[in-house]
N, C-alpha and C. Protein backbone atom coordinates (compact mmCIF):
# COMPACT_ATOMS: atom_id res chain seq x y z
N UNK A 1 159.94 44.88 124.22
CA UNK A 1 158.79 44.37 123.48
C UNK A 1 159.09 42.96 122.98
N UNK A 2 158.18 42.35 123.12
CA UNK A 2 158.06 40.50 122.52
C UNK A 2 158.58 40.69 121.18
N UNK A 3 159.02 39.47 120.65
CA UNK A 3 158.97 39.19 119.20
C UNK A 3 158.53 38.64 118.71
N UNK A 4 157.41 38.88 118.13
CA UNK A 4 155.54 38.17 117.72
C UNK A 4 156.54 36.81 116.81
N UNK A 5 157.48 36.76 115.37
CA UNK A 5 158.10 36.26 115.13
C UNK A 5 158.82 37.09 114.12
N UNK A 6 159.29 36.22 112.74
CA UNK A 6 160.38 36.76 112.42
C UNK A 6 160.09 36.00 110.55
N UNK A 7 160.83 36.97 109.89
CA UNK A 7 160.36 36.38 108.18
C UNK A 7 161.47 36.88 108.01
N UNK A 8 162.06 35.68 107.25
CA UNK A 8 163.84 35.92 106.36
C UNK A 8 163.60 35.17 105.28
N UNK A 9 163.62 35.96 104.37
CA UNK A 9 163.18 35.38 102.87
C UNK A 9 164.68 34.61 102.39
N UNK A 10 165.87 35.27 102.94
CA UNK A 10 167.15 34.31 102.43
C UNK A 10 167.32 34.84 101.23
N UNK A 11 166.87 35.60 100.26
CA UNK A 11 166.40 36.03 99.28
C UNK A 11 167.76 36.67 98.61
N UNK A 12 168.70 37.04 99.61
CA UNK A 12 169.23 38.26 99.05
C UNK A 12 170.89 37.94 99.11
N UNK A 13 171.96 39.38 99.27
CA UNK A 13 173.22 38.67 98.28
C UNK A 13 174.35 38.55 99.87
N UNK A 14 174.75 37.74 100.60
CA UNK A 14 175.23 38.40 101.75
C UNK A 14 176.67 38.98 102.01
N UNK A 15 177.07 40.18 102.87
CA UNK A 15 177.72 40.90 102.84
C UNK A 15 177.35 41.47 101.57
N UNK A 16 176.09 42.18 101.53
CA UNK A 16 175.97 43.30 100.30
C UNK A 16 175.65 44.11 101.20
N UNK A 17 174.98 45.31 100.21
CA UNK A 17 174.76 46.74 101.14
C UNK A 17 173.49 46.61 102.43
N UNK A 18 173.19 47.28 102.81
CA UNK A 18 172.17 47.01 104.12
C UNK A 18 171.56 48.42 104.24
N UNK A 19 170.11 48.36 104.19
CA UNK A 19 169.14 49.04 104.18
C UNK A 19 167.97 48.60 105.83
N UNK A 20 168.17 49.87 106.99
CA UNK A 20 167.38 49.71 107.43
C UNK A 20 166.42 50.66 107.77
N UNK A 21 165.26 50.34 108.00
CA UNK A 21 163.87 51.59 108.80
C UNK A 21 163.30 50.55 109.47
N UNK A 22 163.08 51.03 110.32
CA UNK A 22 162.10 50.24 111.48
C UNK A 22 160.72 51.26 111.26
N UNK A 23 159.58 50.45 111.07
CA UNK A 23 158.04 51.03 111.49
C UNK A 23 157.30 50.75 112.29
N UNK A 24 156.47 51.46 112.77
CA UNK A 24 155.39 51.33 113.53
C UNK A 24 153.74 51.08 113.25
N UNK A 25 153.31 49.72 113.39
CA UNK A 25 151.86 50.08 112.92
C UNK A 25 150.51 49.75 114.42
N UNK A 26 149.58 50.57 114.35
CA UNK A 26 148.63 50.63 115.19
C UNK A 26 147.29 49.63 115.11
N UNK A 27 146.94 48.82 116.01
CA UNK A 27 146.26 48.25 116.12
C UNK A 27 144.66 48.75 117.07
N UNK A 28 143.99 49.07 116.24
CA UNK A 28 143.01 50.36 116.64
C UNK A 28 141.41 48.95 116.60
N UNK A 29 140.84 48.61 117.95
CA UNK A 29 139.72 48.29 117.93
C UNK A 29 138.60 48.69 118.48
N UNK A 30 137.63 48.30 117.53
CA UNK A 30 136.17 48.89 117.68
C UNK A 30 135.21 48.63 117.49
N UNK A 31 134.03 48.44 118.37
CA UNK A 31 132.73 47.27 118.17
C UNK A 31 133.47 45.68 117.64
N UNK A 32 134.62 45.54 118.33
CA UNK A 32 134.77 44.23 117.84
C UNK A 32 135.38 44.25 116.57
N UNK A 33 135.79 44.85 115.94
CA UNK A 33 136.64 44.92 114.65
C UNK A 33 137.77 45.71 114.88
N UNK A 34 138.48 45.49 113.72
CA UNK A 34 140.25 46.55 113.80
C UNK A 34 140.00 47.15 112.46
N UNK A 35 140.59 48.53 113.06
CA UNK A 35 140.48 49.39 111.57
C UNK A 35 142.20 49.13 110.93
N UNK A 36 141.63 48.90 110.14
CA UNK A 36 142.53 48.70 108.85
C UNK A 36 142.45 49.36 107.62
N UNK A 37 143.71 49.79 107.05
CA UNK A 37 143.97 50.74 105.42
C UNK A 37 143.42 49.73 104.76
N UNK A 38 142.44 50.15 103.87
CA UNK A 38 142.22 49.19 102.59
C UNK A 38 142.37 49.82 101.36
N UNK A 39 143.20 49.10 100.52
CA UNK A 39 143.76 49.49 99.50
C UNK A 39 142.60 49.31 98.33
N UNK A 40 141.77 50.36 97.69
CA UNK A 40 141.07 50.29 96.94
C UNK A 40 141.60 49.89 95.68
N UNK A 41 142.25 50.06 95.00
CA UNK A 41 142.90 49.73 93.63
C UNK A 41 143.59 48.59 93.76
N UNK A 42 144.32 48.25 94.69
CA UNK A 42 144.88 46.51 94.60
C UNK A 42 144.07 45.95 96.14
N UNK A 43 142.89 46.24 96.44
CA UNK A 43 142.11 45.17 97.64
C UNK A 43 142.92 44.33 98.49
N UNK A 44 143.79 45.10 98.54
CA UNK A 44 144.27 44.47 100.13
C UNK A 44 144.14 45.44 101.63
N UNK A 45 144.35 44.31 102.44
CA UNK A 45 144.24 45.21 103.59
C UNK A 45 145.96 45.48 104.40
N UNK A 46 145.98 46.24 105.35
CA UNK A 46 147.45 46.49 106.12
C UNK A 46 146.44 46.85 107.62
N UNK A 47 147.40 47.11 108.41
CA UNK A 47 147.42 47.92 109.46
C UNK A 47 147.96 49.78 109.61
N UNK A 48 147.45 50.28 109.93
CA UNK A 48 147.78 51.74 109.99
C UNK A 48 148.92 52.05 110.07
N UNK A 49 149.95 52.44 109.40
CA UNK A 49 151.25 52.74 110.17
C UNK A 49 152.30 52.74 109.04
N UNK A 50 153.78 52.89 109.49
CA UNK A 50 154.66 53.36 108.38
C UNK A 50 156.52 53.62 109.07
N UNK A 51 157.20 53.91 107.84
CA UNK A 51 158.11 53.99 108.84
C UNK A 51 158.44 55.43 109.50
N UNK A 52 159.22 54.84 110.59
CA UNK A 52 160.11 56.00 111.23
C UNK A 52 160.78 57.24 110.77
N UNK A 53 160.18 58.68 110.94
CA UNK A 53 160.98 59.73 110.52
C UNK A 53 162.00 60.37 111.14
N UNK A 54 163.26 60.99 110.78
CA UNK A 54 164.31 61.49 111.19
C UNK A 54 163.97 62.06 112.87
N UNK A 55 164.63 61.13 113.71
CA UNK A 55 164.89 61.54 115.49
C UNK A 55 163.26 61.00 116.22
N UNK A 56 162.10 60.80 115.35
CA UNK A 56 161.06 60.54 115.98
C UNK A 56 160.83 58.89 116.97
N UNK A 57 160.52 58.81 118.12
CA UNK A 57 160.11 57.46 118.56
C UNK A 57 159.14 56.90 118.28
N UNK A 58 158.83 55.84 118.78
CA UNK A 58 157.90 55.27 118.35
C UNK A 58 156.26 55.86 119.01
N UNK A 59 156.47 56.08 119.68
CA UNK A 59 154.80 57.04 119.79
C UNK A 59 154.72 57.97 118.59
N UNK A 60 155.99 58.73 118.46
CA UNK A 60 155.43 59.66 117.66
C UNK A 60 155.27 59.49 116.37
N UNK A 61 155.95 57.97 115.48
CA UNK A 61 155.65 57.76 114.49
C UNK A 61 153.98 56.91 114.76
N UNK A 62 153.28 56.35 115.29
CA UNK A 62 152.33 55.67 115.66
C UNK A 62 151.43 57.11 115.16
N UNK A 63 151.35 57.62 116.14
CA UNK A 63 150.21 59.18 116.31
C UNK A 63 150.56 59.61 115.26
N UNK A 64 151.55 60.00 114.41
CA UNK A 64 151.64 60.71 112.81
C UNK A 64 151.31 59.86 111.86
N UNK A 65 151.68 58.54 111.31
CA UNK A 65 151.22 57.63 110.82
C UNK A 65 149.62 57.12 110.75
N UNK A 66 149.21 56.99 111.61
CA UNK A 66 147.87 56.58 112.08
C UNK A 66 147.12 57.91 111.72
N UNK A 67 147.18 59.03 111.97
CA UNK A 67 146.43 60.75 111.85
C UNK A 67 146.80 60.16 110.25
N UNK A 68 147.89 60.03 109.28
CA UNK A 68 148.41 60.56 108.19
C UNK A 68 147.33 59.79 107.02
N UNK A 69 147.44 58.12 107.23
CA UNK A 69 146.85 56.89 106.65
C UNK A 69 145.60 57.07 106.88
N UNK A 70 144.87 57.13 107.98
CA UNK A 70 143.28 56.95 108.91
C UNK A 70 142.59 57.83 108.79
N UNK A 71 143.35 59.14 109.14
CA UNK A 71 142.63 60.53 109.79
C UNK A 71 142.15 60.18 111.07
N UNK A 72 142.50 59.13 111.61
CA UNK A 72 142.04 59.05 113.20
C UNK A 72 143.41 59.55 114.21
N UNK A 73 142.92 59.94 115.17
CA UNK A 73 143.97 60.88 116.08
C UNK A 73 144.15 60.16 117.22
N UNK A 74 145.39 59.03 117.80
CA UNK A 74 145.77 58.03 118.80
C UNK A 74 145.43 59.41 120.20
N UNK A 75 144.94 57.98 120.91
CA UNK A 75 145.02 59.33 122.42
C UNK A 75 146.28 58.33 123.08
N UNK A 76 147.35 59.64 123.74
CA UNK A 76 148.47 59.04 123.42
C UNK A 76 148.82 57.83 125.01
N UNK A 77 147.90 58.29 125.97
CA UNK A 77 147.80 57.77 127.42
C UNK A 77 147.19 56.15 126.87
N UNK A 78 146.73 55.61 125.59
CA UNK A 78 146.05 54.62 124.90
C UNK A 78 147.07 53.60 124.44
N UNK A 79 147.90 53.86 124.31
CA UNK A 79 149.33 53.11 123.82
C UNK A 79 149.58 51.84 124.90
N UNK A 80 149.38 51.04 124.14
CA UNK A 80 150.21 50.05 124.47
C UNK A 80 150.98 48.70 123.81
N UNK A 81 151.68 48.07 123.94
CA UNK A 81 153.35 46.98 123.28
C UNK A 81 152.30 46.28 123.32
N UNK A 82 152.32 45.69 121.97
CA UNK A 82 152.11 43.98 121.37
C UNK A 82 152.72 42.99 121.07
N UNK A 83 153.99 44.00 120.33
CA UNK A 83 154.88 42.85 119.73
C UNK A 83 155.52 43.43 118.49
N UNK A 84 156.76 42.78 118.04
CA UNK A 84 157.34 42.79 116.66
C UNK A 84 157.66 42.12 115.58
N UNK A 85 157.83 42.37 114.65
CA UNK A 85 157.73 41.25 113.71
C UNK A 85 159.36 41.61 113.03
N UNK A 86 160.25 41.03 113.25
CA UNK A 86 161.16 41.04 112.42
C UNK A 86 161.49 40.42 111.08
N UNK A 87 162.11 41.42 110.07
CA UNK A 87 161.67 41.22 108.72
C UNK A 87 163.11 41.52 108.05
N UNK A 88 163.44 39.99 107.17
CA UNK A 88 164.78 40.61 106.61
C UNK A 88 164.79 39.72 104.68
N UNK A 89 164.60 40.91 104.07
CA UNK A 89 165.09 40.00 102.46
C UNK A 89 165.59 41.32 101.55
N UNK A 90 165.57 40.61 100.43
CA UNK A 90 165.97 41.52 99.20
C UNK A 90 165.65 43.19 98.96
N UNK A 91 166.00 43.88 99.09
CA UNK A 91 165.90 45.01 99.21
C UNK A 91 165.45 45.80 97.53
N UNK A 92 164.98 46.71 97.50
CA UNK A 92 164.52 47.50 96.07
C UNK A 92 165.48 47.91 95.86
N UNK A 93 166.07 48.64 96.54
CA UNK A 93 167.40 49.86 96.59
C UNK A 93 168.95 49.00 97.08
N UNK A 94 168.68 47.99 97.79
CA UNK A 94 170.02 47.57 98.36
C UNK A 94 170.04 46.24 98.41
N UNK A 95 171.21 45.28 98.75
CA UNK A 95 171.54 43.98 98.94
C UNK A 95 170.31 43.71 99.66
N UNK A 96 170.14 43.78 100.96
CA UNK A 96 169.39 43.12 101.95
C UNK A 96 168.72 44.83 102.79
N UNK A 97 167.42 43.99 102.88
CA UNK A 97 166.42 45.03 103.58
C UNK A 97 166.24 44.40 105.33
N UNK A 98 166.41 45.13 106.18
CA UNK A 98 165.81 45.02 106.98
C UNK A 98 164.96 45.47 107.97
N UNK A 99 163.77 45.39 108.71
CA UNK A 99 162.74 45.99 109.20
C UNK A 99 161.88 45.42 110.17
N UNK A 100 161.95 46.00 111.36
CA UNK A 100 161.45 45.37 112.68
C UNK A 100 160.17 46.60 112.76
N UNK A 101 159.04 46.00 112.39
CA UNK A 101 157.98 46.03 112.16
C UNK A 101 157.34 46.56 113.95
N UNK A 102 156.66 47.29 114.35
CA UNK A 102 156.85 47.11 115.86
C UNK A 102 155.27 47.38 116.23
N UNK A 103 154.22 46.73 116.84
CA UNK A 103 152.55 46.73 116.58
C UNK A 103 152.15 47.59 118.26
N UNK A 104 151.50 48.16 117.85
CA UNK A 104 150.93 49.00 119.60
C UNK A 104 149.53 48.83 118.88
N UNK A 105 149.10 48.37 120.50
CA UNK A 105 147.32 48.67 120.77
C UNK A 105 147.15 50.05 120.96
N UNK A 106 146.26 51.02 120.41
CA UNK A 106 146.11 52.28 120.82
C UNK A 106 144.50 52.45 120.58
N UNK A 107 144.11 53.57 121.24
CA UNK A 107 142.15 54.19 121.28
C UNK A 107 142.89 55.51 120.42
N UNK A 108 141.36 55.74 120.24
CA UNK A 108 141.26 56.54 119.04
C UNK A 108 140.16 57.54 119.59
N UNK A 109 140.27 59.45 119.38
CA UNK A 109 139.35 59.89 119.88
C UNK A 109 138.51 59.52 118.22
N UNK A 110 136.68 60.39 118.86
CA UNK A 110 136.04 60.12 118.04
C UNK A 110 135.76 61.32 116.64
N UNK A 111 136.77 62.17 116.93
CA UNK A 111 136.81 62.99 115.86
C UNK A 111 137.35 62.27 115.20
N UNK A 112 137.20 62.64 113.57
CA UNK A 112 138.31 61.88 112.78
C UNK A 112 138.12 63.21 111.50
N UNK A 113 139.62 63.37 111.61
CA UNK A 113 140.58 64.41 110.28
C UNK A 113 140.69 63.80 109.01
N UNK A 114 140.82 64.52 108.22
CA UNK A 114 141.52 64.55 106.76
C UNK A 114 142.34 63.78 107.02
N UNK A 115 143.06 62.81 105.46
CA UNK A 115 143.70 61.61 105.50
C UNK A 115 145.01 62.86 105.07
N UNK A 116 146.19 62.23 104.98
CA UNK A 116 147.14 63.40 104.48
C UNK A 116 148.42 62.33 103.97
N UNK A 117 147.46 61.86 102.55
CA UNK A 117 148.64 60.55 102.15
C UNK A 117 149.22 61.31 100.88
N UNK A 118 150.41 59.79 100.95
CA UNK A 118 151.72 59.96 100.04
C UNK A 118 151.08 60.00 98.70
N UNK A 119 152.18 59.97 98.17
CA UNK A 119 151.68 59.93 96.46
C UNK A 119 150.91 58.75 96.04
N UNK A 120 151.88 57.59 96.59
CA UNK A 120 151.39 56.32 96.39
C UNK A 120 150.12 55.58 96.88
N UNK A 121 150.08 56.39 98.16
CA UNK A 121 148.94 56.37 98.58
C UNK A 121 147.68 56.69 98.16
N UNK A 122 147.44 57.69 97.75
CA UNK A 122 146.68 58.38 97.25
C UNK A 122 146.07 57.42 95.50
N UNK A 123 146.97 57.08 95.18
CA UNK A 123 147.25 56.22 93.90
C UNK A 123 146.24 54.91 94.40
N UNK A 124 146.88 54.33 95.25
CA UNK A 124 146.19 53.00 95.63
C UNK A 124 144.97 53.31 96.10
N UNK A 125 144.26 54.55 97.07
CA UNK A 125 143.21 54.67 97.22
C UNK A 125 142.48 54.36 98.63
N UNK A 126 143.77 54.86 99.43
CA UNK A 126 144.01 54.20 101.21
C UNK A 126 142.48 54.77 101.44
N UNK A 127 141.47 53.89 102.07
CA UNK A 127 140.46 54.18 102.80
C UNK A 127 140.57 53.03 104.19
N UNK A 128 139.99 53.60 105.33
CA UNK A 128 139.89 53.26 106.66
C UNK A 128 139.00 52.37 106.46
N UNK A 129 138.90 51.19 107.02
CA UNK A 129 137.77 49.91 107.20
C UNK A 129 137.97 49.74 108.71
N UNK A 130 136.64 49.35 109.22
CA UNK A 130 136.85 48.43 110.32
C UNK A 130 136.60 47.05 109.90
N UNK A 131 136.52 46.30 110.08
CA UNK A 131 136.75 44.45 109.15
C UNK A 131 137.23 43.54 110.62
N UNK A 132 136.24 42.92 110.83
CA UNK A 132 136.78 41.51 111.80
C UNK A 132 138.48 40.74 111.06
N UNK A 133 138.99 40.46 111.93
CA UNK A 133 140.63 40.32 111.44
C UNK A 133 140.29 38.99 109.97
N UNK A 134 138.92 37.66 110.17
CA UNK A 134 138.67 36.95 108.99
C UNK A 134 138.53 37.23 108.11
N UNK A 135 137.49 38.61 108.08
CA UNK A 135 137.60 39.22 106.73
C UNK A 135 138.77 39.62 106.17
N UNK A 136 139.36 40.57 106.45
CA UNK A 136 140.85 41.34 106.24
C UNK A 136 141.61 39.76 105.64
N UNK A 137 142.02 38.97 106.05
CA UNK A 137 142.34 37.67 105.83
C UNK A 137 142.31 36.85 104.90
N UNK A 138 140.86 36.64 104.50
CA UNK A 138 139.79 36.36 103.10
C UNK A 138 140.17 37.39 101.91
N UNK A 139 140.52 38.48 102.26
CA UNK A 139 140.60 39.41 101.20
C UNK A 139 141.75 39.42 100.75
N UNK A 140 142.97 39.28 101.14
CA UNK A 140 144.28 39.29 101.44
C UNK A 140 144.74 38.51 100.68
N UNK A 141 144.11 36.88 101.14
CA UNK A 141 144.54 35.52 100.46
C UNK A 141 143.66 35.01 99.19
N UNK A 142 142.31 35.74 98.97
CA UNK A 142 141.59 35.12 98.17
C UNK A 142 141.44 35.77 97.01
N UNK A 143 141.66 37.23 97.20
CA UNK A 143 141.48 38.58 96.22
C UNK A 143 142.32 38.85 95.45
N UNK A 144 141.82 38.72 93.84
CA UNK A 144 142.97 39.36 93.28
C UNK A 144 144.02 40.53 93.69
N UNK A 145 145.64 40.86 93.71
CA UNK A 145 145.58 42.67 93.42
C UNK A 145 146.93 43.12 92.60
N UNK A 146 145.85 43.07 91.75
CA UNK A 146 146.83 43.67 90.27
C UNK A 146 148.18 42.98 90.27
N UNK A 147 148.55 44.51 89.70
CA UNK A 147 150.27 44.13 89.50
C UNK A 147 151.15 43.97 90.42
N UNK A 148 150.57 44.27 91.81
CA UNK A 148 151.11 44.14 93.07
C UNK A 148 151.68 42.39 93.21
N UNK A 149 151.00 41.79 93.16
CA UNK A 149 150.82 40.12 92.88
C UNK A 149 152.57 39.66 92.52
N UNK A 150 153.03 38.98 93.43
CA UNK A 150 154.27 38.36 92.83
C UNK A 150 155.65 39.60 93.17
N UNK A 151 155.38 40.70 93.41
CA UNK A 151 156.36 41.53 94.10
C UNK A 151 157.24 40.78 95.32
N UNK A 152 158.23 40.83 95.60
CA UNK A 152 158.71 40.08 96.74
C UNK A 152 157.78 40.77 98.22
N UNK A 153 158.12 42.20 98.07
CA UNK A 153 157.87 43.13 99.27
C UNK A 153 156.81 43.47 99.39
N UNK A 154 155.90 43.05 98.32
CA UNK A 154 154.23 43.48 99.17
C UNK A 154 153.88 42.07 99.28
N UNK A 155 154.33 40.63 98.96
CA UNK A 155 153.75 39.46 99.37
C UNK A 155 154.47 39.11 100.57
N UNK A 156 155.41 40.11 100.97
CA UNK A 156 155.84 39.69 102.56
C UNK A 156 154.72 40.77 103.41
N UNK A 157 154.69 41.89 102.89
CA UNK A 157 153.73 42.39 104.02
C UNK A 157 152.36 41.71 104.38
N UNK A 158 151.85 40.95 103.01
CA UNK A 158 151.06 40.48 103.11
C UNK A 158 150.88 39.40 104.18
N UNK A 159 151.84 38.56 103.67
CA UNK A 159 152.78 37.44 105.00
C UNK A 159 152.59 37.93 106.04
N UNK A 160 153.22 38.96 106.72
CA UNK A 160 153.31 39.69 107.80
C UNK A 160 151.86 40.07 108.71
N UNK A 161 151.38 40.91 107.83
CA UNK A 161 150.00 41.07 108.20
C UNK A 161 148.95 39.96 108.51
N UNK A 162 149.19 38.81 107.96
CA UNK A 162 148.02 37.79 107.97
C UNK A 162 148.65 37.11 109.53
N UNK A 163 150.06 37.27 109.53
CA UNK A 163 150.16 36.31 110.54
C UNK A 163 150.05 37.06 111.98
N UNK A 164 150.03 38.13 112.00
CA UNK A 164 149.82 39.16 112.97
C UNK A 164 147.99 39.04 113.17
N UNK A 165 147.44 39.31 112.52
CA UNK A 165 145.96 39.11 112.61
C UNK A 165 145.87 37.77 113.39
N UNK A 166 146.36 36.72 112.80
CA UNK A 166 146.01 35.33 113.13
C UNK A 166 146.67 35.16 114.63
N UNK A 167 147.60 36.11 114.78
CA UNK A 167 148.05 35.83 116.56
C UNK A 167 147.13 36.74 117.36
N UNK A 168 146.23 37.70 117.33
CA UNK A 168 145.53 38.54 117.45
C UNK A 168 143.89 37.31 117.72
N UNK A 169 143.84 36.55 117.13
CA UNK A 169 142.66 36.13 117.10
C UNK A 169 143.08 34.56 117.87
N UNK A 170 144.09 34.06 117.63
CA UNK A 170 144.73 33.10 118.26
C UNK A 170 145.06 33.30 119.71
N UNK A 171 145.05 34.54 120.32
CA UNK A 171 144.88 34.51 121.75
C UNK A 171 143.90 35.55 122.35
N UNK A 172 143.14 35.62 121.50
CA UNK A 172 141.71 36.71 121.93
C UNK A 172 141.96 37.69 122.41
N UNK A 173 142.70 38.17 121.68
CA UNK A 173 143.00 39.71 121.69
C UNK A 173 142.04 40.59 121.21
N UNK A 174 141.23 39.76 120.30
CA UNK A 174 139.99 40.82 119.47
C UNK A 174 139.38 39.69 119.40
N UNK A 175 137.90 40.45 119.83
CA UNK A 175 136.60 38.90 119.37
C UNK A 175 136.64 38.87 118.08
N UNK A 176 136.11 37.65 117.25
CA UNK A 176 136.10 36.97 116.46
C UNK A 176 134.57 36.43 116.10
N UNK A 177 134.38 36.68 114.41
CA UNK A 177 133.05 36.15 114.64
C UNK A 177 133.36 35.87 112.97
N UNK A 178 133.50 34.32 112.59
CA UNK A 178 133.84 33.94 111.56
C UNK A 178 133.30 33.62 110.24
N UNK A 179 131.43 34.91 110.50
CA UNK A 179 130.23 35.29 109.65
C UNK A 179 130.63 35.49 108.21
N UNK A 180 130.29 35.16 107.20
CA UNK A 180 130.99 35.70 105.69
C UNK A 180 130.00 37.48 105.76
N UNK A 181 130.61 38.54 105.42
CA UNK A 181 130.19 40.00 105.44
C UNK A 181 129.00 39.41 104.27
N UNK A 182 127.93 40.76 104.54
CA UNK A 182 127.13 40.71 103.68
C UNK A 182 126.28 41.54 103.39
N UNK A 183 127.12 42.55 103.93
CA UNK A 183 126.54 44.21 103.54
C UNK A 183 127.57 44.93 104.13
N UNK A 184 127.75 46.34 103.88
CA UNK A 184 128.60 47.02 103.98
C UNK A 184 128.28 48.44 104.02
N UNK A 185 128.47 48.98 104.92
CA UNK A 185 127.87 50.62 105.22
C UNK A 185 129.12 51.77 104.76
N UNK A 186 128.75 52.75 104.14
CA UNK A 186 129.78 53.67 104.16
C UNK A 186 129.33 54.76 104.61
N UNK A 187 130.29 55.40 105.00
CA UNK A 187 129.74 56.92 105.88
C UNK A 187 131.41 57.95 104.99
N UNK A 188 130.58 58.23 103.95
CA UNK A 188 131.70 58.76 103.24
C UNK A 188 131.91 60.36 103.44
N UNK A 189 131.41 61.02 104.87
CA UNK A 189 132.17 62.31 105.03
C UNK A 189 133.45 61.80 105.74
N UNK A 190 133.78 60.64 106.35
CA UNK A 190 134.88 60.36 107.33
C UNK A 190 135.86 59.38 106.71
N UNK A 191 135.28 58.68 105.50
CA UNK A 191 135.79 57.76 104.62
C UNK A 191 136.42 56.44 105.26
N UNK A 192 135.54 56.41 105.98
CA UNK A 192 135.50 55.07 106.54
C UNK A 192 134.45 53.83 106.48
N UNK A 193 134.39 52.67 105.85
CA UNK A 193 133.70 52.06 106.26
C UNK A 193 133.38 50.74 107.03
N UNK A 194 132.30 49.78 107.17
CA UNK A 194 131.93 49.62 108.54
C UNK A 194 131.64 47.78 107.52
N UNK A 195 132.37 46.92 107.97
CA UNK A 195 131.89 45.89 107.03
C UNK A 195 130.80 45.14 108.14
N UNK A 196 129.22 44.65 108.18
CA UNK A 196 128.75 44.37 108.93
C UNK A 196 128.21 43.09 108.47
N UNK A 197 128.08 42.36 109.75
CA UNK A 197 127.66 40.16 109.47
C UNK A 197 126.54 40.47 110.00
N UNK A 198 126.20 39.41 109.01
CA UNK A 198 124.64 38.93 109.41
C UNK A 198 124.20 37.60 109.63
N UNK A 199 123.37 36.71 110.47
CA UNK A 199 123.59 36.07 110.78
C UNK A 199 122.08 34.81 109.71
């Protein structure tokens, strides 16, 4: 797999302890948008996905992750390599964190399950959006979110995520339509919603 690029914050103590997980996140499009976790309580957006559990590969963290965050179910013949983002700074728990971030295109059937999130999750208020990658972007960089704000490790995901979108739209990987939203549909048995432009 490519290496989309790479974020080293320098941040941290060297030859200290070393913390790694590698994750997987899914890049799921539809009518022209990517569904994305949106964090209701701090308004940001991510991509579907998480890290690696004990002996699992990367399909199978993709398809558990994506079902876990979304409630959407990867069809697994749908998979395909985008790229990685390698990621190395200050760790919560240890000297230095590191994490090779790893992005698959995947389809999605049209059933969609129960979300089956973490604690934290559940806390923040993970709901499914589909969002043109500008929006997601706009929200990211322009939106308050809370106490999250100024953390080292959620203003790198943030980092991460924006610049992944922006290579995504930088080689038309997903159409693009650079409309400001101006209504917004929810279909809250599936808890997903649908951000729609108008022209």
């Amino acid at each position: 797999m490519r290496l989309l690029f790479e974020i080293d914050k320098k941040d941290y103590k060297e030859n200290g302890t070393v913390g790694v997980r590698p994750s997987v996140r899914g890049i799921i499009v539809r009518d022209n948008k990517i569904g994305m976790i949106h964090s209701l309580k701090y308004d940001y957006y991510k991509f579907p996905g998480g890290g690696a559990e004990g002996g699992e590969n990367h399909r199978q963290t993709l398809i558990r992750e994506v079902k876990e965050e979304s409630g959407l179910v990867v069809i697994p013949d749908s998979i395909r390599e985008y790229g990685y983002v390698h990621r190395v700074q200050k760790g919560k728990y240890e000297d230095i964190f590191i994490q090779d971030n790893y992005y698959y295109f995947c389809e999605v059937y049209d059933e969609i399950t129960e979300q089956n999130l973490d604690d934290y999750e559940e806390e923040e208020k993970f709901v499914l959006e589909f969002v043109t990658p500008q929006q997601a972007i706009d929200i990211n960089i322009n939106h308050a979110h809370g106490d999250k704000s100024g953390i080292s490790q959620f203003e790198v995901m943030l980092e991460r995520e924006l610049q992944v979108l922006e290579m995504l739209m930088k080689e038309n990987r997903i159409y693009h339509c650079p409309l400001p939203a101006r209504d917004r549909c929810l279909y809250p048995s599936a808890k997903i919603f649908f951000r729609q432009e108008w022209i």
